[in-house]
PDB file of N, CA and C in Angstrom:
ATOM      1  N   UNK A   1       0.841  -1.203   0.000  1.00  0.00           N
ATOM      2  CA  UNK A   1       0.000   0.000   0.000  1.00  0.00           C
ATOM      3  C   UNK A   1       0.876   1.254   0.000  1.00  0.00           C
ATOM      4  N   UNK A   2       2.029   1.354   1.055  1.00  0.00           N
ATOM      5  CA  UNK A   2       2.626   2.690   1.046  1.00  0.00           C
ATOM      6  C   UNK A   2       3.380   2.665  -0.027  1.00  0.00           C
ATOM      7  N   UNK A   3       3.823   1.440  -0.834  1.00  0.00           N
ATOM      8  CA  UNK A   3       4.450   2.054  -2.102  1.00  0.00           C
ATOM      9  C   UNK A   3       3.966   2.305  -3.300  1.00  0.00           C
ATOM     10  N   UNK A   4       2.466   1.783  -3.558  1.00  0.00           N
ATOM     11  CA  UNK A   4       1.568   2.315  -4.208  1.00  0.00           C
ATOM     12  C   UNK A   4       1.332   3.628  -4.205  1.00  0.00           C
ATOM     13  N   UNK A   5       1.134   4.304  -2.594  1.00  0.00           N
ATOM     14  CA  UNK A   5       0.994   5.605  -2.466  1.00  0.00           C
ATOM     15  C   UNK A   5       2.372   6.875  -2.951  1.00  0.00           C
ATOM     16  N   UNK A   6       3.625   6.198  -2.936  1.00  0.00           N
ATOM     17  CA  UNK A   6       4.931   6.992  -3.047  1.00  0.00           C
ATOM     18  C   UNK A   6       4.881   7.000  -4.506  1.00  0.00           C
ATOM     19  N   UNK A   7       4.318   5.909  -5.442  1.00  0.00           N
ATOM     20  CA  UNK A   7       4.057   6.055  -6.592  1.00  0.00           C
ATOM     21  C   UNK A   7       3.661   6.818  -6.967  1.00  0.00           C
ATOM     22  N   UNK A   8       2.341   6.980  -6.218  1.00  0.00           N
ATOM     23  CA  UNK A   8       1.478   8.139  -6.920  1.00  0.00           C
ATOM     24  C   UNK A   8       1.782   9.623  -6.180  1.00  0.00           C
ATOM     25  N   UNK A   9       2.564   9.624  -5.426  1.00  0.00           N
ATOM     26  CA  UNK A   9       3.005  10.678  -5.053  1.00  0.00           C
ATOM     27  C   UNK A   9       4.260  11.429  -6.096  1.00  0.00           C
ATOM     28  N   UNK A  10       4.633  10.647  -6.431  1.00  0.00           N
ATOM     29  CA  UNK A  10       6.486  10.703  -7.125  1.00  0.00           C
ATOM     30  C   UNK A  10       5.317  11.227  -8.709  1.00  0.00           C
ATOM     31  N   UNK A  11       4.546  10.547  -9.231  1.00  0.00           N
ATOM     32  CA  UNK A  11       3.608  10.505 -10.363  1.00  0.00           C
ATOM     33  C   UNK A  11       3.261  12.129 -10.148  1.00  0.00           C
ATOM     34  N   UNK A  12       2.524  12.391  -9.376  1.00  0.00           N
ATOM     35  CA  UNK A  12       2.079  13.689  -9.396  1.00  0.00           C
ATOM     36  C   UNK A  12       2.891  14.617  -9.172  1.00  0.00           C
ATOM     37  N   UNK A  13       3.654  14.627  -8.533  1.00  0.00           N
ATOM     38  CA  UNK A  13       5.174  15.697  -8.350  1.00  0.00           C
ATOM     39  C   UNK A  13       5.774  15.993  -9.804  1.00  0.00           C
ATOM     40  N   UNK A  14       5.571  15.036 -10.344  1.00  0.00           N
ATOM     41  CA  UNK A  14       6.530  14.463 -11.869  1.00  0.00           C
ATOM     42  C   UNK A  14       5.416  15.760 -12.587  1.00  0.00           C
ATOM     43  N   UNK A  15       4.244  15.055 -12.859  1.00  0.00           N
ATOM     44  CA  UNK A  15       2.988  15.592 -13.508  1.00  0.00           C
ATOM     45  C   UNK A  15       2.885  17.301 -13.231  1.00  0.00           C
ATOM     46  N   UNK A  16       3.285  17.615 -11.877  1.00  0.00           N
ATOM     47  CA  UNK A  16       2.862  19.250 -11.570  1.00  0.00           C
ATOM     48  C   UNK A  16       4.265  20.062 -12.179  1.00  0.00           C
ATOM     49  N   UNK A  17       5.147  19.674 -12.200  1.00  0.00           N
ATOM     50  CA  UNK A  17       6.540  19.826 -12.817  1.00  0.00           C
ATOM     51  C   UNK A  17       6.791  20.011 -13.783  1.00  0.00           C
ATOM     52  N   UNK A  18       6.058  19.233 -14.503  1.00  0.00           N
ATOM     53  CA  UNK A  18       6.376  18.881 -16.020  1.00  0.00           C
ATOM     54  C   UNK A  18       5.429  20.210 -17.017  1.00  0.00           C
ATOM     55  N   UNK A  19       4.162  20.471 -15.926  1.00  0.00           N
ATOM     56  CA  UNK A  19       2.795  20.566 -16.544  1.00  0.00           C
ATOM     57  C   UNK A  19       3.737  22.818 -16.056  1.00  0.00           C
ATOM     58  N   UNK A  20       4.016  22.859 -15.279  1.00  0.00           N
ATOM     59  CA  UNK A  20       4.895  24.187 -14.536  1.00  0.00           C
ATOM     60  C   UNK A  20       5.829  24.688 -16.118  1.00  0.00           C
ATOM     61  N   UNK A  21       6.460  23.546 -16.093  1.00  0.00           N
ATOM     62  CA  UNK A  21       7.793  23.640 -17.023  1.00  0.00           C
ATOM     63  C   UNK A  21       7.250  23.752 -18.847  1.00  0.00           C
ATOM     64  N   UNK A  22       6.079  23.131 -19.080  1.00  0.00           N
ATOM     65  CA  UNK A  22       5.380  23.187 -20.082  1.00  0.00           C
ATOM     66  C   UNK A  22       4.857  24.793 -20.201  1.00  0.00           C
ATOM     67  N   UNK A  23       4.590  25.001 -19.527  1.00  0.00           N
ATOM     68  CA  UNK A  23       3.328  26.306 -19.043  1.00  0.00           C
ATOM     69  C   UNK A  23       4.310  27.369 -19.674  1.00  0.00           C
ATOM     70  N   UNK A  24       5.802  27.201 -18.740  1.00  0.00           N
ATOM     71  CA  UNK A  24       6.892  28.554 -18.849  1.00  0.00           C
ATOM     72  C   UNK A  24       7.391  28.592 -20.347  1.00  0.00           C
ATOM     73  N   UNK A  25       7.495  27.334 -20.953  1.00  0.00           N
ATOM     74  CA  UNK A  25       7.987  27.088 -22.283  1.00  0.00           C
ATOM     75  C   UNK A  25       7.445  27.818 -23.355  1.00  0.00           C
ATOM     76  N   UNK A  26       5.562  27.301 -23.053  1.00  0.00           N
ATOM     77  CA  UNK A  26       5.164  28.391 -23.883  1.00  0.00           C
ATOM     78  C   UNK A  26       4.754  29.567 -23.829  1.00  0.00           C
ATOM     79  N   UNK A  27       4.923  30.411 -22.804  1.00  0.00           N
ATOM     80  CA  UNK A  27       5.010  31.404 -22.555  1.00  0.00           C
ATOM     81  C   UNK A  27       6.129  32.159 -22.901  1.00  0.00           C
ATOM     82  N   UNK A  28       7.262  32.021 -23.148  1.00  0.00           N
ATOM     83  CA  UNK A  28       8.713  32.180 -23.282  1.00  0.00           C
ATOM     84  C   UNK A  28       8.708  32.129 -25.153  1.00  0.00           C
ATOM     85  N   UNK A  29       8.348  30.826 -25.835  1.00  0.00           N
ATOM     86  CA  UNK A  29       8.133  30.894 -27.186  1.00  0.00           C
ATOM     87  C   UNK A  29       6.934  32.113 -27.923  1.00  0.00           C
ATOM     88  N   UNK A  30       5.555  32.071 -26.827  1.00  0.00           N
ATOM     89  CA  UNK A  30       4.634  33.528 -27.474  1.00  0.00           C
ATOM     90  C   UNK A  30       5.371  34.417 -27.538  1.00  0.00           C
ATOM     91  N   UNK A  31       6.181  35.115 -26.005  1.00  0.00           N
ATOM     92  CA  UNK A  31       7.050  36.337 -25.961  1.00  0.00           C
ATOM     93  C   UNK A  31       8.151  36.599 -27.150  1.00  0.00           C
ATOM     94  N   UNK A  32       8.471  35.561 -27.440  1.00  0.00           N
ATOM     95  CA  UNK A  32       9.575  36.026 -28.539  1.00  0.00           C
ATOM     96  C   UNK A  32       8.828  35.853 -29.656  1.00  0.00           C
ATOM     97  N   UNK A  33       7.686  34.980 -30.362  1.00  0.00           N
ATOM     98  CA  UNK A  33       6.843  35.467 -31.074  1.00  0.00           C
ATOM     99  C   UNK A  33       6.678  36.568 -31.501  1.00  0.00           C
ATOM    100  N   UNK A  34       6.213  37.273 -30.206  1.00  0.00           N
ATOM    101  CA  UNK A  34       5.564  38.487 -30.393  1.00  0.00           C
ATOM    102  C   UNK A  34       6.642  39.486 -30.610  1.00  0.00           C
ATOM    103  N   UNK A  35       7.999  39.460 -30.443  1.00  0.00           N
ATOM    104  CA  UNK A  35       9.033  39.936 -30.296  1.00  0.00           C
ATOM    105  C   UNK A  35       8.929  40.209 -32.243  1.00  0.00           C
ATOM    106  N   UNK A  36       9.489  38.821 -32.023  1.00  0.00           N
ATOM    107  CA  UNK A  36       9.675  38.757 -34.019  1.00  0.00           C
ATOM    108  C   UNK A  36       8.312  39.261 -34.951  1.00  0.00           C
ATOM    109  N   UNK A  37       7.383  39.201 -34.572  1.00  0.00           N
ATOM    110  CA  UNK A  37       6.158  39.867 -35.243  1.00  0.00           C
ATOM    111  C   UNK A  37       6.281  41.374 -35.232  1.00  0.00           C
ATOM    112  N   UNK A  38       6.660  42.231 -33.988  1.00  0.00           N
ATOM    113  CA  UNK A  38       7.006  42.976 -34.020  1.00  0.00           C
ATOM    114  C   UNK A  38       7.946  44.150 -34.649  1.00  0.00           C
ATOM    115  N   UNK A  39       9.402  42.768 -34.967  1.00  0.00           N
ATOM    116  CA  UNK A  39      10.558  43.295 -36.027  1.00  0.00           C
ATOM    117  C   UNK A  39       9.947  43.246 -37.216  1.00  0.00           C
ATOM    118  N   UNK A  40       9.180  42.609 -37.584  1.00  0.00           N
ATOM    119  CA  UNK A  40       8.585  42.327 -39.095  1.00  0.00           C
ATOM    120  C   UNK A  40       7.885  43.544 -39.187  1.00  0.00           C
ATOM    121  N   UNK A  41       7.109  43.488 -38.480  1.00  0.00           N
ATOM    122  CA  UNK A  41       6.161  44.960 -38.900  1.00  0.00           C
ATOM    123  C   UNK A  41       6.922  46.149 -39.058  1.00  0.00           C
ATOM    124  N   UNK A  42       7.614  46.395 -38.017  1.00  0.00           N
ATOM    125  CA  UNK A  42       8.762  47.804 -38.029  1.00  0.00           C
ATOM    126  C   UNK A  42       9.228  47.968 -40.024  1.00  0.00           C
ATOM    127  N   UNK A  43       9.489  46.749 -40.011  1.00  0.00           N
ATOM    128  CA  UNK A  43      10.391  46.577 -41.102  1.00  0.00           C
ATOM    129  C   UNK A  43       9.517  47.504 -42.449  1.00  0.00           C
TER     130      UNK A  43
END
């Protein structure tokens, strides 16, 4: 039972991490998006 539970503990730690690190990624790729959309237009 308790290592069932460390499973799903280690599982969701993994999952909130991953899902954090996903989140910043694309937030970081829009920003420079918007960066380069920006140089284009100037242009």
């Amino acid at each position: 039972m308790t290592h069932v539970s460390s499973y799903l503990g280690l599982f969701s730690w993994m999952y909130l991490h991953l899902r954090i690190d996903v989140h910043s990624a694309i937030r970081t790729q829009y920003r420079s998006l918007q960066t380069l959309s920006r140089y284009s237009l100037s242009y």
